[in-house]
N, C-alpha and C. Protein backbone atom coordinates (compact mmCIF):
# COMPACT_ATOMS: atom_id res chain seq x y z
N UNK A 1 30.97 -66.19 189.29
CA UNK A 1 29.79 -66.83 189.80
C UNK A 1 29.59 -66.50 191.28
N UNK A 2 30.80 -66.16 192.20
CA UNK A 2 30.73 -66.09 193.20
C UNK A 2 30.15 -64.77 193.61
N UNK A 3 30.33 -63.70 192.86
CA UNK A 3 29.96 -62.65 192.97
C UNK A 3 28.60 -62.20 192.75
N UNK A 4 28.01 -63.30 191.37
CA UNK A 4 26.43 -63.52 191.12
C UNK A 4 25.89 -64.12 192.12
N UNK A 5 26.27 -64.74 193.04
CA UNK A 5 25.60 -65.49 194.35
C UNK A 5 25.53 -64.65 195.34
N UNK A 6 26.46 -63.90 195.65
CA UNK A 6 26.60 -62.75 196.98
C UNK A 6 25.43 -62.14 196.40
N UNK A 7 25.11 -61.01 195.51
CA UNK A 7 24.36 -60.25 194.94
C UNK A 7 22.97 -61.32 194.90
N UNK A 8 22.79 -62.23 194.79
CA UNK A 8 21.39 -62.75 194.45
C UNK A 8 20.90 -62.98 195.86
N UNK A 9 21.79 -64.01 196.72
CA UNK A 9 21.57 -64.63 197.97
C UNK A 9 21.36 -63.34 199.26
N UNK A 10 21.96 -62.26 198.58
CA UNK A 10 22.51 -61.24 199.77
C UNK A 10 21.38 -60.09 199.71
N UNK A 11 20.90 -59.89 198.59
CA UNK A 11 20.39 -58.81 198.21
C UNK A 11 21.20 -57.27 198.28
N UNK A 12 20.11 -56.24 198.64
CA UNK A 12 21.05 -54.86 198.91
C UNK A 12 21.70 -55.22 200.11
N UNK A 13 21.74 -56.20 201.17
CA UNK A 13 22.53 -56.35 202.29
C UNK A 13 24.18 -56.30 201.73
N UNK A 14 24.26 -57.11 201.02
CA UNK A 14 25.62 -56.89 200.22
C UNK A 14 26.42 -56.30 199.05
N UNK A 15 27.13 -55.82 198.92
CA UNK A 15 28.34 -55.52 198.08
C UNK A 15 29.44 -56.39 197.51
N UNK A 16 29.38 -56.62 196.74
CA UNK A 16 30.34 -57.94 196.15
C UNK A 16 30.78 -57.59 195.10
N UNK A 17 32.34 -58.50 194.68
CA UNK A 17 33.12 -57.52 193.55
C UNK A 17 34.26 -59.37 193.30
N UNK A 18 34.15 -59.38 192.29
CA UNK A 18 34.75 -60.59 191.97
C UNK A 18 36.00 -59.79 190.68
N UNK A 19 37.51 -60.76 191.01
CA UNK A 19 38.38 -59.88 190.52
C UNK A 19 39.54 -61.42 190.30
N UNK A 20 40.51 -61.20 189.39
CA UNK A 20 41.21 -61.71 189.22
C UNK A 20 43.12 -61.50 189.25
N UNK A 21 43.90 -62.29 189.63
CA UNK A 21 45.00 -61.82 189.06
C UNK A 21 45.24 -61.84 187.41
N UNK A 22 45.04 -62.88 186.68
CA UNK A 22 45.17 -62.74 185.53
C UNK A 22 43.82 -62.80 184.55
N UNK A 23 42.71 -61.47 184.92
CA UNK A 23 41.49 -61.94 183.88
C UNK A 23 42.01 -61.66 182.59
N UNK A 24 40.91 -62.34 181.94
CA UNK A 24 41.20 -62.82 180.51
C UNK A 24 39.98 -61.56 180.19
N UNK A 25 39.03 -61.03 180.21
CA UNK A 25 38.35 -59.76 180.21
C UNK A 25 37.01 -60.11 179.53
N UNK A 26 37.06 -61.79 179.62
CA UNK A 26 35.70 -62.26 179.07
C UNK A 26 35.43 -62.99 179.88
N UNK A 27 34.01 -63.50 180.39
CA UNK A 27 33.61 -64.60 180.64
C UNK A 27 33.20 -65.61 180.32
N UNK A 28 33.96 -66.59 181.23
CA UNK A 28 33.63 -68.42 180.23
C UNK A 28 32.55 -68.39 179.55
N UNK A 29 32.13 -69.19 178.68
CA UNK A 29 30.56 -69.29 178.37
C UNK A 29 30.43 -70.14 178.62
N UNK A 30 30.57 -71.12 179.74
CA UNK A 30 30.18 -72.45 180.17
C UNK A 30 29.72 -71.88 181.45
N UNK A 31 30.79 -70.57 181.94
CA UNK A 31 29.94 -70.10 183.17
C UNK A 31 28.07 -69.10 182.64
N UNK A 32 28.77 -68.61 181.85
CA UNK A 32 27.52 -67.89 181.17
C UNK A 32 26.52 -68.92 181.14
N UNK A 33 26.48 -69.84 180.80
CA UNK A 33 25.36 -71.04 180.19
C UNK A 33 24.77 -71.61 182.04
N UNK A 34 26.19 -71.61 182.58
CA UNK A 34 25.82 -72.54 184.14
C UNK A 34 24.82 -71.62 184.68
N UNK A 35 25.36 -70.58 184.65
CA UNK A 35 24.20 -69.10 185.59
C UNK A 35 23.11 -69.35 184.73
N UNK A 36 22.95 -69.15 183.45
CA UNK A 36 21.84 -69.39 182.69
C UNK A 36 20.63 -69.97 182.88
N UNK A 37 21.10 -71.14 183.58
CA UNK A 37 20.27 -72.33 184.06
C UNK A 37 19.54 -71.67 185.32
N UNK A 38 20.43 -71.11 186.05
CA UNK A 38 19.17 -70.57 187.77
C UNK A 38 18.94 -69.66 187.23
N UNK A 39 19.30 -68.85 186.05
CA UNK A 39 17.95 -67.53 185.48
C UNK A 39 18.72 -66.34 185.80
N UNK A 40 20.16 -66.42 185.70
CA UNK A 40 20.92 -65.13 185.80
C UNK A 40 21.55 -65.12 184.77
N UNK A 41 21.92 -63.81 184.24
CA UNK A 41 22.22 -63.32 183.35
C UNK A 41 24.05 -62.86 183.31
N UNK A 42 24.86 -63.58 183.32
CA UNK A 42 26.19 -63.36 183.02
C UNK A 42 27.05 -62.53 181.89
N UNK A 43 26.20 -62.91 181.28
CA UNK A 43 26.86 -62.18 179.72
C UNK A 43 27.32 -61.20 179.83
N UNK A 44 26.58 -59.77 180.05
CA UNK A 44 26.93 -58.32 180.38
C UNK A 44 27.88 -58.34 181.23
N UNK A 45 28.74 -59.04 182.31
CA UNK A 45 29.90 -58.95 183.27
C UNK A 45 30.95 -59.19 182.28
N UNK A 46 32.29 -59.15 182.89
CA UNK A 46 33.60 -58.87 182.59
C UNK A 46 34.62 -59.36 183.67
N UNK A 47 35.10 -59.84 182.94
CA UNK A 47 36.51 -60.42 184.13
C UNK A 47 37.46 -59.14 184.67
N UNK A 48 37.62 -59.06 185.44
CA UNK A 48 38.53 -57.62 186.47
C UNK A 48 39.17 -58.51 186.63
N UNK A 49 40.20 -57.09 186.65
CA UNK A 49 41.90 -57.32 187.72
C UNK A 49 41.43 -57.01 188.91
N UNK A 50 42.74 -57.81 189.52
CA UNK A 50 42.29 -56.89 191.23
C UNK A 50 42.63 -55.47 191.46
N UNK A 51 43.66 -54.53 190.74
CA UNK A 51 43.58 -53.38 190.38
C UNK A 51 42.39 -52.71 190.24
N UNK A 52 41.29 -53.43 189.82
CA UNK A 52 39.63 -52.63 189.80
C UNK A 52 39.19 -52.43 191.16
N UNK A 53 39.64 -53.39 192.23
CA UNK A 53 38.90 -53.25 193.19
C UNK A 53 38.61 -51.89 193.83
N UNK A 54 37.83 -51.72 194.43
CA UNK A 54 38.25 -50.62 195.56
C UNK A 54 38.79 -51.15 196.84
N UNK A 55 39.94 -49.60 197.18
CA UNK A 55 40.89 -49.51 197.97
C UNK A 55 40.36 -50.11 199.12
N UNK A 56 40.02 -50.70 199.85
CA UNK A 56 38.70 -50.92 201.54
C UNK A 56 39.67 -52.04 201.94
N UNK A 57 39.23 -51.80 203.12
CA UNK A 57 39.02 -53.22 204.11
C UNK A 57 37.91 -53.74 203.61
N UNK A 58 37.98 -55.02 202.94
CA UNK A 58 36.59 -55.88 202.81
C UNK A 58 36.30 -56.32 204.25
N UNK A 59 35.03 -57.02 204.71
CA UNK A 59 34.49 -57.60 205.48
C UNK A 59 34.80 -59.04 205.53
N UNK A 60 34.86 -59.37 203.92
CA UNK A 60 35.28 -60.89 203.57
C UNK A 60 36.19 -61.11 202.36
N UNK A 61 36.86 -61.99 201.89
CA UNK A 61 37.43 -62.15 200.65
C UNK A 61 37.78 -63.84 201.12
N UNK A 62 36.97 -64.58 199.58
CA UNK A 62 37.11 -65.57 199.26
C UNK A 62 38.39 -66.00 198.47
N UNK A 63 39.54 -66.54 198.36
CA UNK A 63 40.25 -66.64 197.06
C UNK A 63 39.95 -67.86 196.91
N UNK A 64 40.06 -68.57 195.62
CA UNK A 64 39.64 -69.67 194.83
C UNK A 64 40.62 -70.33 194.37
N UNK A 65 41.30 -71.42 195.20
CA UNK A 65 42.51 -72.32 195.15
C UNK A 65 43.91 -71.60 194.40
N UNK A 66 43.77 -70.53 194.99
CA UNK A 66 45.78 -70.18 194.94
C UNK A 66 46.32 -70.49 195.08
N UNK A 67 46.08 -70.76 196.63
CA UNK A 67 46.98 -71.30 197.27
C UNK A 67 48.73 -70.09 197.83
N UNK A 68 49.92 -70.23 197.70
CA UNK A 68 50.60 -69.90 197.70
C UNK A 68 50.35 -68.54 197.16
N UNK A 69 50.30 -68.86 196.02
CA UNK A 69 50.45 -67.06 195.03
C UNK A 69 48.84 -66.39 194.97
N UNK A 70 48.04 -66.48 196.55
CA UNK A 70 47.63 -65.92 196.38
C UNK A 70 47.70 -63.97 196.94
N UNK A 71 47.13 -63.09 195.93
CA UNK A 71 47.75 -61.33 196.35
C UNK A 71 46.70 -61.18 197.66
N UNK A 72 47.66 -60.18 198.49
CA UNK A 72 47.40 -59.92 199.90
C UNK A 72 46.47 -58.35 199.41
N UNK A 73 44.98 -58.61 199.91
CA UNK A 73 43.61 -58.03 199.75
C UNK A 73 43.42 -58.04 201.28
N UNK A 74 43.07 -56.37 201.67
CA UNK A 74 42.78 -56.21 203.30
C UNK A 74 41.17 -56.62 203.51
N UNK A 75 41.74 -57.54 204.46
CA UNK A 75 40.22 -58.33 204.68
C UNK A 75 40.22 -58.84 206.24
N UNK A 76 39.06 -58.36 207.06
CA UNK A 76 38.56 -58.63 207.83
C UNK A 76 38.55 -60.11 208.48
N UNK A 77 38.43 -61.39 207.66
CA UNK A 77 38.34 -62.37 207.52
C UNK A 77 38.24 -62.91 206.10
N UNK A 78 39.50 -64.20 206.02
CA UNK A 78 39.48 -64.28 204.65
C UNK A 78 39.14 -65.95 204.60
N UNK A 79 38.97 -66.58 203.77
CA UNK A 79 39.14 -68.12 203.18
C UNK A 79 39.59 -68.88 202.33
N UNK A 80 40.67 -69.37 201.62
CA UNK A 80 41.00 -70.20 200.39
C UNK A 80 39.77 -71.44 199.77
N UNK A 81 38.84 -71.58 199.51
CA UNK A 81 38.15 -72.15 198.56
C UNK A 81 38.97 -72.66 197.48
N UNK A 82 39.31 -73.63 198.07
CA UNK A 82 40.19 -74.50 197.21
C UNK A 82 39.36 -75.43 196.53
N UNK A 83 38.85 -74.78 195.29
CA UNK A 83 38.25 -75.17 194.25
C UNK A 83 38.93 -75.44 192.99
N UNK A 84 38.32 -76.54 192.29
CA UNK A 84 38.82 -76.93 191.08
C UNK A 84 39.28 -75.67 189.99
N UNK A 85 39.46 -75.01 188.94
CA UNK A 85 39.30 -74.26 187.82
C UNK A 85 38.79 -74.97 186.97
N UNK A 86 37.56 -74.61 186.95
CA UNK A 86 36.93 -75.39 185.82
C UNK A 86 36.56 -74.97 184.48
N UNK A 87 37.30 -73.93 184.26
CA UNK A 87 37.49 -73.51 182.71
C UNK A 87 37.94 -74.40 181.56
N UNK A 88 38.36 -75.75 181.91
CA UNK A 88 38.52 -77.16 181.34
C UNK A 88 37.66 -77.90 181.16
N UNK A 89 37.00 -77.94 182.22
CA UNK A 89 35.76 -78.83 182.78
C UNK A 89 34.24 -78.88 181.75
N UNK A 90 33.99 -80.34 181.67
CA UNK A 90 32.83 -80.69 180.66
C UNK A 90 31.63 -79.16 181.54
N UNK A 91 30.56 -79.32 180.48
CA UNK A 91 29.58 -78.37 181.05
C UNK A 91 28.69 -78.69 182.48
N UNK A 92 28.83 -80.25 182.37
CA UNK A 92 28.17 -81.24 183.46
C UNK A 92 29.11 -80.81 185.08
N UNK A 93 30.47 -80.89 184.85
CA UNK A 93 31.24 -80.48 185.56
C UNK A 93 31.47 -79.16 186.01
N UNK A 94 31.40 -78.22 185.09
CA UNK A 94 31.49 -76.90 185.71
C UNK A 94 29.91 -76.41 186.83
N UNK A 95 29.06 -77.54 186.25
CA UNK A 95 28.19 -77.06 186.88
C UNK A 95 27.80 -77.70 188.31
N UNK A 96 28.59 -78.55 188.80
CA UNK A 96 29.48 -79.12 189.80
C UNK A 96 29.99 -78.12 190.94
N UNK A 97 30.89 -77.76 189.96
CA UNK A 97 31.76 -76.16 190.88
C UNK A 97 30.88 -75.16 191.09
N UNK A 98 29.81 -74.88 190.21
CA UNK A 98 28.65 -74.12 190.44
C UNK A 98 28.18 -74.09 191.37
N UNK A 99 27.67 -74.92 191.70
CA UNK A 99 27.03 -75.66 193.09
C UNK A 99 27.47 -75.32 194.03
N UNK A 100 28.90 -75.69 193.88
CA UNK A 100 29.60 -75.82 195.05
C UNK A 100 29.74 -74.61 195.80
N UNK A 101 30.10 -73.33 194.94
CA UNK A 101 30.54 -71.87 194.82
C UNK A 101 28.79 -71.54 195.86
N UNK A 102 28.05 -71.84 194.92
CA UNK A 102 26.40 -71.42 195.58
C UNK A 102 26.38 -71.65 196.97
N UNK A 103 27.13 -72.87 197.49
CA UNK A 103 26.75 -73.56 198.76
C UNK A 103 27.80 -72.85 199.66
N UNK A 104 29.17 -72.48 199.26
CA UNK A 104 29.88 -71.87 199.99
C UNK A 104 29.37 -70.25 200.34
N UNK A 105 28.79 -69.45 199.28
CA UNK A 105 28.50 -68.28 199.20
C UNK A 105 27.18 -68.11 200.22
N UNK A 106 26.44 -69.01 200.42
CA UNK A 106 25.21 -69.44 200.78
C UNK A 106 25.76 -69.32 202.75
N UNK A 107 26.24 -70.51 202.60
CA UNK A 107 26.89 -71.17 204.05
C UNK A 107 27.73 -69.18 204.56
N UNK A 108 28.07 -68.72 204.09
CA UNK A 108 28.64 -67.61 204.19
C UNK A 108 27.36 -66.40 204.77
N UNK A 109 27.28 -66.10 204.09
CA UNK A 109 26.22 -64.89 204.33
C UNK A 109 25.29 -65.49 205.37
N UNK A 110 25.00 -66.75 205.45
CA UNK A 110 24.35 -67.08 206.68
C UNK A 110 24.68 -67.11 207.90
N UNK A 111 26.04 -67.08 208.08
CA UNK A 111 27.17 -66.47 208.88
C UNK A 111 27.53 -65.32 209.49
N UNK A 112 27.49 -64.58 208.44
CA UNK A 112 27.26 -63.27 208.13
C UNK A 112 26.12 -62.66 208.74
N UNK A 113 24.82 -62.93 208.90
CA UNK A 113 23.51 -62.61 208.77
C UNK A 113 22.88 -62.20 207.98
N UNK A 114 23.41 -62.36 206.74
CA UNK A 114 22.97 -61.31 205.46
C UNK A 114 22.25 -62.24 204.62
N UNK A 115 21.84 -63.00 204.75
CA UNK A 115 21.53 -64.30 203.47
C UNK A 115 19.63 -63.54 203.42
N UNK A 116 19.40 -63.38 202.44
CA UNK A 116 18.30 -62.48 201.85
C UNK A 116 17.39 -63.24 202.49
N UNK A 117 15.76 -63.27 203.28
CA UNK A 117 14.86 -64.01 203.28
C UNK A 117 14.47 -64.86 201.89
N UNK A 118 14.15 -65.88 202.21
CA UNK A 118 13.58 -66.77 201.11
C UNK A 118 14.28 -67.35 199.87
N UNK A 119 16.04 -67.08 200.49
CA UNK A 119 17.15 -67.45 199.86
C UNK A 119 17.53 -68.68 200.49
């Protein structure tokens, strides 16, 4: 989701690549259904390893409540988003973390200077 927000909020200003240590190589369909709702289309994506990434210095890298075990990604400036996993979570709830992900990704690129006009 975080990666559908960079790309929507950012436009061509950004490049965004969402990756996992352990993807499962599908995506939730509670996330599929949550994007659904603001009119994006999830389905066609795929859960990545971080092995997919490319080799770079990112500019930014978010990780999403690791914490401890989270893998060392060369980054410019990084953040822990110590967010719930809401792959458990009622549909009401994931769409909670939704939000939340939007508002961080949002608050970001505006930071950044990149947040698309009329985003």
């Amino acid at each position: 989701m975080a990666e559908a927000f960079a790309r929507i909020l950012g436009g061509s200003a950004v490049e965004a690549y969402s990756a996992g240590s352990r993807p499962s190589g599908v995506i939730n369909p509670k996330a599929i259904a949550a994007m659904r709702e603001l009119g994006y289309d999830l389905s066609a994506h795929s859960s990545k390893s971080l092995d997919a990434l490319p080799k770079v210095e990112f500019d930014f890298v978010a990780t999403m409540g690791c914490g401890d075990a989270c893998p060392l990604i060369q980054a410019r400036k990084r953040s822990d988003w110590a967010l719930p996993d809401p792959k458990d979570l009622s549909l009401e709830a994931y769409r909670g973390v939704r939000d939340e992900i939007r508002a961080k990704v949002r608050a970001l690129l505006s930071e950044l200077g990149v947040l698309a006009p009329g985003r």
